[in-house]
PDB file of N, CA and C in Angstrom:
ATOM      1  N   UNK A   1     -70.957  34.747 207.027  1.00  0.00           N
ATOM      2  CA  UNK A   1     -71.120  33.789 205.954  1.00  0.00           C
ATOM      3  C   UNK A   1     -70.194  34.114 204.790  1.00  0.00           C
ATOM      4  N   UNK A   2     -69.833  35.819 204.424  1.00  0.00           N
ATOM      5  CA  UNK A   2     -69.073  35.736 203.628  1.00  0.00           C
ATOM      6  C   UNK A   2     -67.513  35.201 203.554  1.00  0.00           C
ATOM      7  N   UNK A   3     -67.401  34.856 204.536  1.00  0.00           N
ATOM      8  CA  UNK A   3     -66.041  34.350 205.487  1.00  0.00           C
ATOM      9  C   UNK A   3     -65.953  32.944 204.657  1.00  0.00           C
ATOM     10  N   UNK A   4     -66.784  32.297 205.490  1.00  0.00           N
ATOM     11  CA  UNK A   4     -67.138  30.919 204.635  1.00  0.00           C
ATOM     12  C   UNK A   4     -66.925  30.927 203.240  1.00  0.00           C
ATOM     13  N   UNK A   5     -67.899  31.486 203.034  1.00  0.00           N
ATOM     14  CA  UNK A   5     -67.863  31.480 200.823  1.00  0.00           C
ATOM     15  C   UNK A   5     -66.669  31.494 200.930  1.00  0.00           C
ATOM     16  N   UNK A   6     -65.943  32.710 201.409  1.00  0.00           N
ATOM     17  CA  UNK A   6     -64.466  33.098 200.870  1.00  0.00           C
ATOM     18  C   UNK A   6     -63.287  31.722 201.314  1.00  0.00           C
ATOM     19  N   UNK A   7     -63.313  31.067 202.308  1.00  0.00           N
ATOM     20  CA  UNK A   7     -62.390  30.134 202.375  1.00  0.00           C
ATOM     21  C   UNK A   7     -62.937  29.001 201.436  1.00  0.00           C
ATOM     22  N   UNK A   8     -63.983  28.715 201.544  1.00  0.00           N
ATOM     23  CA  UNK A   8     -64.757  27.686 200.853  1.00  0.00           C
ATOM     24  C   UNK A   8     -63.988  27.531 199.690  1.00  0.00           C
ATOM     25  N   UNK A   9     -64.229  28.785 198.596  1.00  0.00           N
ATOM     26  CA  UNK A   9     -64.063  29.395 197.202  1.00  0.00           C
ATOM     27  C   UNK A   9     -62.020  28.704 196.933  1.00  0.00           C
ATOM     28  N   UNK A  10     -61.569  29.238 197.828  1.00  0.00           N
ATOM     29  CA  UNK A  10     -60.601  28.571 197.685  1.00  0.00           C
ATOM     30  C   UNK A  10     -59.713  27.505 197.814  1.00  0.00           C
ATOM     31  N   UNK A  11     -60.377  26.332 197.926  1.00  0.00           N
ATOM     32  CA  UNK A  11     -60.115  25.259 198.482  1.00  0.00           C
ATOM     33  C   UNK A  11     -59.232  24.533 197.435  1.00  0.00           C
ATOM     34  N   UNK A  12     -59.587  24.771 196.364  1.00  0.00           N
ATOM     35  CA  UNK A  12     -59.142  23.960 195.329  1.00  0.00           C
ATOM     36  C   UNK A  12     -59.367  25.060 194.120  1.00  0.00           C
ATOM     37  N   UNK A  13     -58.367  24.733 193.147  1.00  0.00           N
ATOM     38  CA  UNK A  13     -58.513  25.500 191.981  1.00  0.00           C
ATOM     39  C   UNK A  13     -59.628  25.767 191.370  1.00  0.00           C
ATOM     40  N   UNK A  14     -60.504  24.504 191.125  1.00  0.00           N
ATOM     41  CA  UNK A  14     -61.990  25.155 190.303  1.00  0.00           C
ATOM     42  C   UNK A  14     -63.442  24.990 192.367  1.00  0.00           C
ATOM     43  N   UNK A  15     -63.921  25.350 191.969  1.00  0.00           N
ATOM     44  CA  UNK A  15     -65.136  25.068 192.942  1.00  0.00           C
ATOM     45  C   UNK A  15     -65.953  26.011 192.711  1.00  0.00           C
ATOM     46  N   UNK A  16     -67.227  24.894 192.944  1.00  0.00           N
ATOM     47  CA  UNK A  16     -68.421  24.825 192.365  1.00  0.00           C
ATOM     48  C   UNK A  16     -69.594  24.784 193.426  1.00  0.00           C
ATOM     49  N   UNK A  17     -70.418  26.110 193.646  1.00  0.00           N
ATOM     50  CA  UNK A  17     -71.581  25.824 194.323  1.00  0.00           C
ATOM     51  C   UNK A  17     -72.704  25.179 193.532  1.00  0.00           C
ATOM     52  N   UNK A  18     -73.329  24.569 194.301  1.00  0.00           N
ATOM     53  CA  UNK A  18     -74.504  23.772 193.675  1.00  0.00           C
ATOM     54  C   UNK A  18     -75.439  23.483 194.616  1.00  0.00           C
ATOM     55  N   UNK A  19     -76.764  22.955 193.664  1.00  0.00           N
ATOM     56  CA  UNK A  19     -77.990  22.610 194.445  1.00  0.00           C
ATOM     57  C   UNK A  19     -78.330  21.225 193.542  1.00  0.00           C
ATOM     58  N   UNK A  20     -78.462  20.361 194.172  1.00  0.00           N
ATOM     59  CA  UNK A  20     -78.535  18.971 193.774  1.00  0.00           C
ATOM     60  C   UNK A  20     -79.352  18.421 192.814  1.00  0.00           C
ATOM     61  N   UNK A  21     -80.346  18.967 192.689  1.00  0.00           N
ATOM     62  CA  UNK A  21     -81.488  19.204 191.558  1.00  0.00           C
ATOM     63  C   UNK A  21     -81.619  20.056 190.537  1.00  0.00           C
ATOM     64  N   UNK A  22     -80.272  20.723 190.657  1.00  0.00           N
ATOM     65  CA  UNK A  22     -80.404  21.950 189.638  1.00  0.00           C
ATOM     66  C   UNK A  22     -79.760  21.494 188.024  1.00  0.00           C
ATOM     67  N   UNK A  23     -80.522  21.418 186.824  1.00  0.00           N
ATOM     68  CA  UNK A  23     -79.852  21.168 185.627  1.00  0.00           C
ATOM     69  C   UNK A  23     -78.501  21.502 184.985  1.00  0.00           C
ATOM     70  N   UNK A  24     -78.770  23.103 185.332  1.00  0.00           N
ATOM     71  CA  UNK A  24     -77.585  23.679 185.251  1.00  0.00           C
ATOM     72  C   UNK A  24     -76.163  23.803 185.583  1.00  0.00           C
ATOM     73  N   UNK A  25     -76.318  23.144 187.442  1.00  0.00           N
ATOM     74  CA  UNK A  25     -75.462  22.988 188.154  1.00  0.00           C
ATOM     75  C   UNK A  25     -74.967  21.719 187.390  1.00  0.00           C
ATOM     76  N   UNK A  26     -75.751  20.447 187.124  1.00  0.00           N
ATOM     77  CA  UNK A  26     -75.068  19.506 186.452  1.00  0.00           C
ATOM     78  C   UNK A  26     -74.107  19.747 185.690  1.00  0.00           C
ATOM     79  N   UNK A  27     -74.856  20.513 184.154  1.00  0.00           N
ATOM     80  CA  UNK A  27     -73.705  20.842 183.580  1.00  0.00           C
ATOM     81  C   UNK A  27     -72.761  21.528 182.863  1.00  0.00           C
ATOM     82  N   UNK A  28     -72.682  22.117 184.244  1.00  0.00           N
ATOM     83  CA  UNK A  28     -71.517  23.284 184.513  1.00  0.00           C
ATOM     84  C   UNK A  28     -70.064  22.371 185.134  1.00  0.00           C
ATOM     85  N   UNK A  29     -70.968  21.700 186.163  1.00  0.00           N
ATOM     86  CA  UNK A  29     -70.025  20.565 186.629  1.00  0.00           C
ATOM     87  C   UNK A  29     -69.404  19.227 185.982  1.00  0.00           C
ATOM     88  N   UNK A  30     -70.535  18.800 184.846  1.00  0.00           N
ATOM     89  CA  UNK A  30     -70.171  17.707 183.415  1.00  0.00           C
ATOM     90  C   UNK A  30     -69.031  18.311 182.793  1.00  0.00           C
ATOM     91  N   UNK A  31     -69.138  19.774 181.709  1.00  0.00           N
ATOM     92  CA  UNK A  31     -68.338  20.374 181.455  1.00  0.00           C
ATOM     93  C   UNK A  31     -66.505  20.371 182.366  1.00  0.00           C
ATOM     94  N   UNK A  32     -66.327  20.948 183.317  1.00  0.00           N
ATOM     95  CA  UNK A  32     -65.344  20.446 183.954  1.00  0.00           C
ATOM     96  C   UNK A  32     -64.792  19.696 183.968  1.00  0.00           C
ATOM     97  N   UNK A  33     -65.505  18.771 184.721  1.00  0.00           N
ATOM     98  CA  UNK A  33     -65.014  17.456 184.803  1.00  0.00           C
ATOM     99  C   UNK A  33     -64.453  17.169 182.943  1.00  0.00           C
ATOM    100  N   UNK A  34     -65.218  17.368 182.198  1.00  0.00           N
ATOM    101  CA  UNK A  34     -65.051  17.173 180.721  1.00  0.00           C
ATOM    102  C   UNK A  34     -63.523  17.482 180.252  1.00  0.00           C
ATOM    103  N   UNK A  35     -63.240  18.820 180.743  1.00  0.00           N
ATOM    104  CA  UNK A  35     -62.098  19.356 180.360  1.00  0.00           C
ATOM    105  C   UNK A  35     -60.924  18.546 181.657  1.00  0.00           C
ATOM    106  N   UNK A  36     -61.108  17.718 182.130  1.00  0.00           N
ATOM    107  CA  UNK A  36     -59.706  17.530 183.138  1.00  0.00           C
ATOM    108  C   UNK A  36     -60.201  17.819 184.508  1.00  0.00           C
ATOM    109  N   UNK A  37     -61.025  18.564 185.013  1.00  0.00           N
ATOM    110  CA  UNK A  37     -60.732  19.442 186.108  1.00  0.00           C
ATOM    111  C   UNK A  37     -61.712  19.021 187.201  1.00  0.00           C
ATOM    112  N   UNK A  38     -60.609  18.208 188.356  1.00  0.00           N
ATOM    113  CA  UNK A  38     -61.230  17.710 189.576  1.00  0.00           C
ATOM    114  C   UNK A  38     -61.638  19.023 190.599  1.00  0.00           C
ATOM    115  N   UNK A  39     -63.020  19.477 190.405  1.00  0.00           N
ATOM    116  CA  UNK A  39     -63.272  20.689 191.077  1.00  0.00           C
ATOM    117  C   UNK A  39     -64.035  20.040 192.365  1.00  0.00           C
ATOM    118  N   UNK A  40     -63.903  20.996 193.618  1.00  0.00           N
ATOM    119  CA  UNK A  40     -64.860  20.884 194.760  1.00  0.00           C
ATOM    120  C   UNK A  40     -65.951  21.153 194.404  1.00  0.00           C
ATOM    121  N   UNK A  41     -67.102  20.439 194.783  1.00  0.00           N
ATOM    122  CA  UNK A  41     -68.344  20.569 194.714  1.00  0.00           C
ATOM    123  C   UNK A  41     -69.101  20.692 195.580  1.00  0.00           C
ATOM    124  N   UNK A  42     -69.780  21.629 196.192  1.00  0.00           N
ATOM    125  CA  UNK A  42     -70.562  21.962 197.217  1.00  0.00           C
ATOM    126  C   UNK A  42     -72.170  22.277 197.153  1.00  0.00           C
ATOM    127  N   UNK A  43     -73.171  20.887 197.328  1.00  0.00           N
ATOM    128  CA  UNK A  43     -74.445  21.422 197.460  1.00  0.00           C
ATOM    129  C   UNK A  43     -75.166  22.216 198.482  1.00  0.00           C
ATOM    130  N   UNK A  44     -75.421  23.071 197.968  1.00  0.00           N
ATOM    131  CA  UNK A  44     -76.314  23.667 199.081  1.00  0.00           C
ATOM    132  C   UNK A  44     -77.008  23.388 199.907  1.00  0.00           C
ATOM    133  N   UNK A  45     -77.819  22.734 199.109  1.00  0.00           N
ATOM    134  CA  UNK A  45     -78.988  22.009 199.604  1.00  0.00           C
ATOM    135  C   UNK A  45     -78.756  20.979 200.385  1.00  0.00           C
ATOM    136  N   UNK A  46     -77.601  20.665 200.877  1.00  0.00           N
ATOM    137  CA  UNK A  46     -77.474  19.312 201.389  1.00  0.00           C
ATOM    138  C   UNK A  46     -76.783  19.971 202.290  1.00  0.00           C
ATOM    139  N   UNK A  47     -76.192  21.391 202.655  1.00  0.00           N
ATOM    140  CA  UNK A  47     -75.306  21.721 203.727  1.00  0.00           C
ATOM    141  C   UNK A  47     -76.287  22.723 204.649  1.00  0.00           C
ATOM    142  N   UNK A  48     -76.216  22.256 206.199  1.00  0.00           N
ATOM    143  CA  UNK A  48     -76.915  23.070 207.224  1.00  0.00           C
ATOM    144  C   UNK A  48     -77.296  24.636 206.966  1.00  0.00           C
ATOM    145  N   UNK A  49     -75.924  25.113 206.248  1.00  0.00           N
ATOM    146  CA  UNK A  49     -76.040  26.695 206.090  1.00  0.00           C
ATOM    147  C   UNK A  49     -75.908  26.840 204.570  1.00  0.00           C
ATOM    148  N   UNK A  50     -76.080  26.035 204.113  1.00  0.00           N
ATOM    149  CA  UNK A  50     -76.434  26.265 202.405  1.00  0.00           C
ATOM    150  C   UNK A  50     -77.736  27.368 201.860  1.00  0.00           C
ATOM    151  N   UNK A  51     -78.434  28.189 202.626  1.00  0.00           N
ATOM    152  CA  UNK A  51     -79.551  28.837 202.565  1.00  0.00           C
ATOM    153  C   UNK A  51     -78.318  30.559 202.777  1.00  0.00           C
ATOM    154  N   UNK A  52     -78.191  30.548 204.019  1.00  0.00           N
ATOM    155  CA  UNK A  52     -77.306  31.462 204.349  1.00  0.00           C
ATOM    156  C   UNK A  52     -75.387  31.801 203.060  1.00  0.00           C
ATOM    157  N   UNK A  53     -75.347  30.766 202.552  1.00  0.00           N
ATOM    158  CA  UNK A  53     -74.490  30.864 201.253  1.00  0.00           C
ATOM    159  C   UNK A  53     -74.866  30.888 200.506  1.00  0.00           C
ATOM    160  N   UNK A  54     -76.317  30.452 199.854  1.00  0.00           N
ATOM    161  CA  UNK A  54     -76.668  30.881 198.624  1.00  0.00           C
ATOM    162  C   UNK A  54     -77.280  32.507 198.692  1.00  0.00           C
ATOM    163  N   UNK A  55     -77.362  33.107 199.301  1.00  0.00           N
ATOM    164  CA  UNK A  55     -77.660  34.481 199.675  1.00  0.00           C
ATOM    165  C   UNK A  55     -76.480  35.011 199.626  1.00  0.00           C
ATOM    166  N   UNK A  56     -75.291  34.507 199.868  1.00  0.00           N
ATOM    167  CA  UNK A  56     -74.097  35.613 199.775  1.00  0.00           C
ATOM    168  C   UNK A  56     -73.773  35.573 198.108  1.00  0.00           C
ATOM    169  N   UNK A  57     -73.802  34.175 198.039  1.00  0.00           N
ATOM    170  CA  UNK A  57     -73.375  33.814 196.318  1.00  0.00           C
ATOM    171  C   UNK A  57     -74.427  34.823 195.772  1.00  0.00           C
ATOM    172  N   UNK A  58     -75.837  35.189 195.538  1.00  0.00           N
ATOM    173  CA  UNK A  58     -76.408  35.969 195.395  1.00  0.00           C
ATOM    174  C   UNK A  58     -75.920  37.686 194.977  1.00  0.00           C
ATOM    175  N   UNK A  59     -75.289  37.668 196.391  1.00  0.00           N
ATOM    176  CA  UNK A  59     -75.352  38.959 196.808  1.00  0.00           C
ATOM    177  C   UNK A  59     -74.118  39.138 195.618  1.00  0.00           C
ATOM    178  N   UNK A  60     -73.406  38.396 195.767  1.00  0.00           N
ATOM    179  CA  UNK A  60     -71.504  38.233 194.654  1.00  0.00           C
ATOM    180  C   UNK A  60     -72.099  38.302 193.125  1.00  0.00           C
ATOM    181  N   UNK A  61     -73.063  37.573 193.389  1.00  0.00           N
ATOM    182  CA  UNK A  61     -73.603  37.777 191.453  1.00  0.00           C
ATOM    183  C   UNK A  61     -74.268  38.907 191.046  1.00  0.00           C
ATOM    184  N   UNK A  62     -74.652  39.509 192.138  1.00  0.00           N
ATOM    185  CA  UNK A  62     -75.282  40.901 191.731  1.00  0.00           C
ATOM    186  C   UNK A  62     -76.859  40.512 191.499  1.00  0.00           C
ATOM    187  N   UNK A  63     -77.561  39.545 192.160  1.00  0.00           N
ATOM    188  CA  UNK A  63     -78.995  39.265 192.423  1.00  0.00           C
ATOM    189  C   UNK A  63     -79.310  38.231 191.635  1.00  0.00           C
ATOM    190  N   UNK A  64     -78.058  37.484 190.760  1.00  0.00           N
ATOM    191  CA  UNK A  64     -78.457  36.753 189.988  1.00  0.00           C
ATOM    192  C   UNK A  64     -78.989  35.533 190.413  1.00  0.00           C
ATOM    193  N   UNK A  65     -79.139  34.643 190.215  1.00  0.00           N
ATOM    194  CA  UNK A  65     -79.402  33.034 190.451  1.00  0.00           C
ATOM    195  C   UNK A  65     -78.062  32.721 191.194  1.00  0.00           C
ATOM    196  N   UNK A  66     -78.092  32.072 192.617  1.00  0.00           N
ATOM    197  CA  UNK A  66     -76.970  32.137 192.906  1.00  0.00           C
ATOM    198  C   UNK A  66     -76.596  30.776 192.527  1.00  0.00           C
ATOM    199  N   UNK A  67     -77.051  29.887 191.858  1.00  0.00           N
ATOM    200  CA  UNK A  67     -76.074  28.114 191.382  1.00  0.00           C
ATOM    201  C   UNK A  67     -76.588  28.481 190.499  1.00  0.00           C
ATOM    202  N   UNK A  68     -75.441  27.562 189.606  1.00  0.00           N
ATOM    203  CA  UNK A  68     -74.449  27.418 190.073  1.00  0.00           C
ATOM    204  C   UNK A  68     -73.374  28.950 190.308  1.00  0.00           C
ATOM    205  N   UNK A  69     -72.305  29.182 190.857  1.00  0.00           N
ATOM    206  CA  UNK A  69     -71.421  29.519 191.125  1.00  0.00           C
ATOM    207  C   UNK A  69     -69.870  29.079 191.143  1.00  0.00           C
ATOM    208  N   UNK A  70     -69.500  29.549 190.373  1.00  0.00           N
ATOM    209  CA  UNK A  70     -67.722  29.232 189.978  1.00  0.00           C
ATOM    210  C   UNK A  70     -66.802  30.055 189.956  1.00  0.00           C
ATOM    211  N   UNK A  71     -65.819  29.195 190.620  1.00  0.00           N
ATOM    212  CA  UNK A  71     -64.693  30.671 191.326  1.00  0.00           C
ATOM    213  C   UNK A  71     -63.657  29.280 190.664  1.00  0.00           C
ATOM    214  N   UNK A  72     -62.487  30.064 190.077  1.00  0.00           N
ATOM    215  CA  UNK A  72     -61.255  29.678 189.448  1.00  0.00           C
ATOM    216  C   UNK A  72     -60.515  30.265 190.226  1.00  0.00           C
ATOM    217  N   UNK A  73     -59.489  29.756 190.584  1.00  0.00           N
ATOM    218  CA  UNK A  73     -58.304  30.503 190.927  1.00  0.00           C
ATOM    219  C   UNK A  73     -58.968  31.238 192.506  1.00  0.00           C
ATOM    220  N   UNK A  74     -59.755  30.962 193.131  1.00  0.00           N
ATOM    221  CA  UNK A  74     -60.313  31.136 194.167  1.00  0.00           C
ATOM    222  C   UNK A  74     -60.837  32.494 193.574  1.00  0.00           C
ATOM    223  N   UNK A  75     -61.199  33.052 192.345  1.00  0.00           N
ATOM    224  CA  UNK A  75     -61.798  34.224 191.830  1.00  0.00           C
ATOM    225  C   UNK A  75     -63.447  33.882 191.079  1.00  0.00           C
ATOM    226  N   UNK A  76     -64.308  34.524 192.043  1.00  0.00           N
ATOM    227  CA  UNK A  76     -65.764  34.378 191.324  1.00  0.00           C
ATOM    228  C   UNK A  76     -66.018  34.392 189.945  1.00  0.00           C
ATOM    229  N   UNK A  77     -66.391  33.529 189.203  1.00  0.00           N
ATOM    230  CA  UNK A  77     -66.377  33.608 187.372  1.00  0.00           C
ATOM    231  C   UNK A  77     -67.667  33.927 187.204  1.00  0.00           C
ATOM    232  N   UNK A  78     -68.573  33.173 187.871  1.00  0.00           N
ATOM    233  CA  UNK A  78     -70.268  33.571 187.701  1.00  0.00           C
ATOM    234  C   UNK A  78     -70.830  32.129 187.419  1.00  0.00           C
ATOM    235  N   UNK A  79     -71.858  32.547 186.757  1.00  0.00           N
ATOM    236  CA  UNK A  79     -73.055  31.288 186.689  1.00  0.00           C
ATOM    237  C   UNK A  79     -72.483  30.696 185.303  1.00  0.00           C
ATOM    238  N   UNK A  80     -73.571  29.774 185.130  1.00  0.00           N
ATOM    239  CA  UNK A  80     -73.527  29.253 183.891  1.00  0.00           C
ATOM    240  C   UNK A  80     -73.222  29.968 182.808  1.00  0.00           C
ATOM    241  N   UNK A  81     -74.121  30.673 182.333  1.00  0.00           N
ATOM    242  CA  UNK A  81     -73.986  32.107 181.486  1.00  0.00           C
ATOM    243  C   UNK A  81     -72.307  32.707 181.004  1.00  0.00           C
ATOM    244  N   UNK A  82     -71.857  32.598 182.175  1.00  0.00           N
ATOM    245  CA  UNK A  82     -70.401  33.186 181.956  1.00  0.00           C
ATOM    246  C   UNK A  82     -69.762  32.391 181.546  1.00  0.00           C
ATOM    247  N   UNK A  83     -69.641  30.926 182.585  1.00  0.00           N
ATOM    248  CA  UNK A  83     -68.963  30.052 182.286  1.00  0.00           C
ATOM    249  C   UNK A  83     -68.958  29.510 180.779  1.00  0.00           C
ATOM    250  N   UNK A  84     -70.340  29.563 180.295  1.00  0.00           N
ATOM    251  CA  UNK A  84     -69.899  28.960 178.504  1.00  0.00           C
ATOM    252  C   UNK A  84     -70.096  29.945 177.769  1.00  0.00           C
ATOM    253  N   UNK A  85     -69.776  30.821 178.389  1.00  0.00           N
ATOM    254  CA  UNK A  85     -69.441  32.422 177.332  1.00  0.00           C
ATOM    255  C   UNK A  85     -67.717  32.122 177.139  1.00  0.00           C
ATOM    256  N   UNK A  86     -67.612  32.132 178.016  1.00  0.00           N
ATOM    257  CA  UNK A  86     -65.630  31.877 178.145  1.00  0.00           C
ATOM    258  C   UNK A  86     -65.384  30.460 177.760  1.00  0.00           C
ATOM    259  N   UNK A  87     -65.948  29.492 177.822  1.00  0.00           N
ATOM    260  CA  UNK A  87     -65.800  28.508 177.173  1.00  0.00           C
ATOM    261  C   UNK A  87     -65.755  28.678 175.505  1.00  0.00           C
ATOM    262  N   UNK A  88     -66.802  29.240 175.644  1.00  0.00           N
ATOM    263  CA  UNK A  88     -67.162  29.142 173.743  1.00  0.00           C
ATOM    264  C   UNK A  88     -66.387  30.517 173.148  1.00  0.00           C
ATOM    265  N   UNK A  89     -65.569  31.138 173.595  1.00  0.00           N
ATOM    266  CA  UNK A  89     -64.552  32.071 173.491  1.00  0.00           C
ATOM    267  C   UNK A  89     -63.222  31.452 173.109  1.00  0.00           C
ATOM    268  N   UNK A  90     -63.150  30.131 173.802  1.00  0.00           N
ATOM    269  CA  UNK A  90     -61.376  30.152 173.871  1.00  0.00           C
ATOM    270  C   UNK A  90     -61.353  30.546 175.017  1.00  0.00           C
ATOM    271  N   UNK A  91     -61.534  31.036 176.182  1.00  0.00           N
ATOM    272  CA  UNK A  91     -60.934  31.642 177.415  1.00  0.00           C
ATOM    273  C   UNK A  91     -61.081  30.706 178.709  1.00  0.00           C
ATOM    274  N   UNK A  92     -61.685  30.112 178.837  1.00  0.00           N
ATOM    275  CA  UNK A  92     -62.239  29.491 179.723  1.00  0.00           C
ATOM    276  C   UNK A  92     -60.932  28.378 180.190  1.00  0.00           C
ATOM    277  N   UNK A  93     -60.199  27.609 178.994  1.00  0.00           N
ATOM    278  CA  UNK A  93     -59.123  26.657 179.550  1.00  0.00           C
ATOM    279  C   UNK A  93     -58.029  27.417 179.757  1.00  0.00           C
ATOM    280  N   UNK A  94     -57.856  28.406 179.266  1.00  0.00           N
ATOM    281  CA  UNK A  94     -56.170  29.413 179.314  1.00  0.00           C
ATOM    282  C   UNK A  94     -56.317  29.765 181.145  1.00  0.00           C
ATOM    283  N   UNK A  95     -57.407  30.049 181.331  1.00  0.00           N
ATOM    284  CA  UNK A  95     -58.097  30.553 182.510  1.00  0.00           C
ATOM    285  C   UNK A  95     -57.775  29.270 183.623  1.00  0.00           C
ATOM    286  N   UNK A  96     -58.399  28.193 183.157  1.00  0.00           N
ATOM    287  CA  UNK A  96     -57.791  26.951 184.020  1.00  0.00           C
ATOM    288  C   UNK A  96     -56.485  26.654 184.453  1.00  0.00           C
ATOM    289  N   UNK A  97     -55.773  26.756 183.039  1.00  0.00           N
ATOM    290  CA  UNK A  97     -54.682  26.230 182.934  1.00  0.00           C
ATOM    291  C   UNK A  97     -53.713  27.506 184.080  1.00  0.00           C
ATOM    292  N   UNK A  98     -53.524  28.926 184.091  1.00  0.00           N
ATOM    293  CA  UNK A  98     -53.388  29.543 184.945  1.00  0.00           C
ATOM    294  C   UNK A  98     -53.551  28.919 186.667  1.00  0.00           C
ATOM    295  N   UNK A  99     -55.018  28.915 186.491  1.00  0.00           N
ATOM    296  CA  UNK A  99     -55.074  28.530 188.264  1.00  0.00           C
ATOM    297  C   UNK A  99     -54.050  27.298 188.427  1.00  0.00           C
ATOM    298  N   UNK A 100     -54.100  26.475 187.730  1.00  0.00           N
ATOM    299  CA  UNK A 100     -53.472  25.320 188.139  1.00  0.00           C
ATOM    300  C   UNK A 100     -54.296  24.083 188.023  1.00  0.00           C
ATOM    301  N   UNK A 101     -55.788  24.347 187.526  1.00  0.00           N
ATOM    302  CA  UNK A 101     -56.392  23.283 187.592  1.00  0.00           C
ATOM    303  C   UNK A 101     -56.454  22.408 186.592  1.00  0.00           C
ATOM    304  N   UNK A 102     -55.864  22.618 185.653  1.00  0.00           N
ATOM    305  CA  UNK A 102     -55.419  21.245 184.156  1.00  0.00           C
ATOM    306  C   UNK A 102     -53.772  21.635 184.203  1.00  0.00           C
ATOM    307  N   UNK A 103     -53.500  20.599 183.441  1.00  0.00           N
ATOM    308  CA  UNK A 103     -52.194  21.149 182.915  1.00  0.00           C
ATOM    309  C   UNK A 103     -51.702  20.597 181.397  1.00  0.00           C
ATOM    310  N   UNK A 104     -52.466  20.186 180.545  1.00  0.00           N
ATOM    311  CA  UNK A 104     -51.765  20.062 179.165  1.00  0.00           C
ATOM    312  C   UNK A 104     -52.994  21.315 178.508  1.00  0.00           C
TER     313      UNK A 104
END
């Protein structure tokens, strides 16, 4: 499964695990989209082995909540938490703009 995550993760510059009902996952994914950035979106909950990936995403966060989950640059960023830590830093678009996923 970690195979998966790992090609998954890089499919596209931003991508986004998710669970379809989850608040957070919304908007983590609103945000994005907000700034420019057409990210992959992957529910869990809606994929056969979405049980078996949210356990690895897990295992990658260090036991945290595994959705949402965000990998830039095909590199794990973390949950929500992180994501508008680096947002509300300044870091979060320099970070985009790198992978390739905005460009002004």
């Amino acid at each position: 499964m970690a195979e998966r995550v790992s090609r998954l993760s890089t499919e596209k510059a931003v991508v986004i695990f998710t669970r379809s009902q989850c608040p957070m996952c919304h908007t983590v994914s609103s945000l994005f989209s907000e700034l420019g950035v057409c990210a992959a979106v992957h529910e869990l909950d809606k994929d056969p082995r979405g049980r078996e990936m949210e356990r690895e995403l897990a295992r990658r966060l260090g036991g945290a909540p595994p959705v949402p989950a965000v990998f830039v640059g095909g590199n794990l960023v973390g949950s929500t938490d992180k994501v508008m830590s680096l947002h509300l830093a300044g870091k979060l678009v320099p970070m985009l703009k790198a992978a390739g996923a905005i460009w002004l």
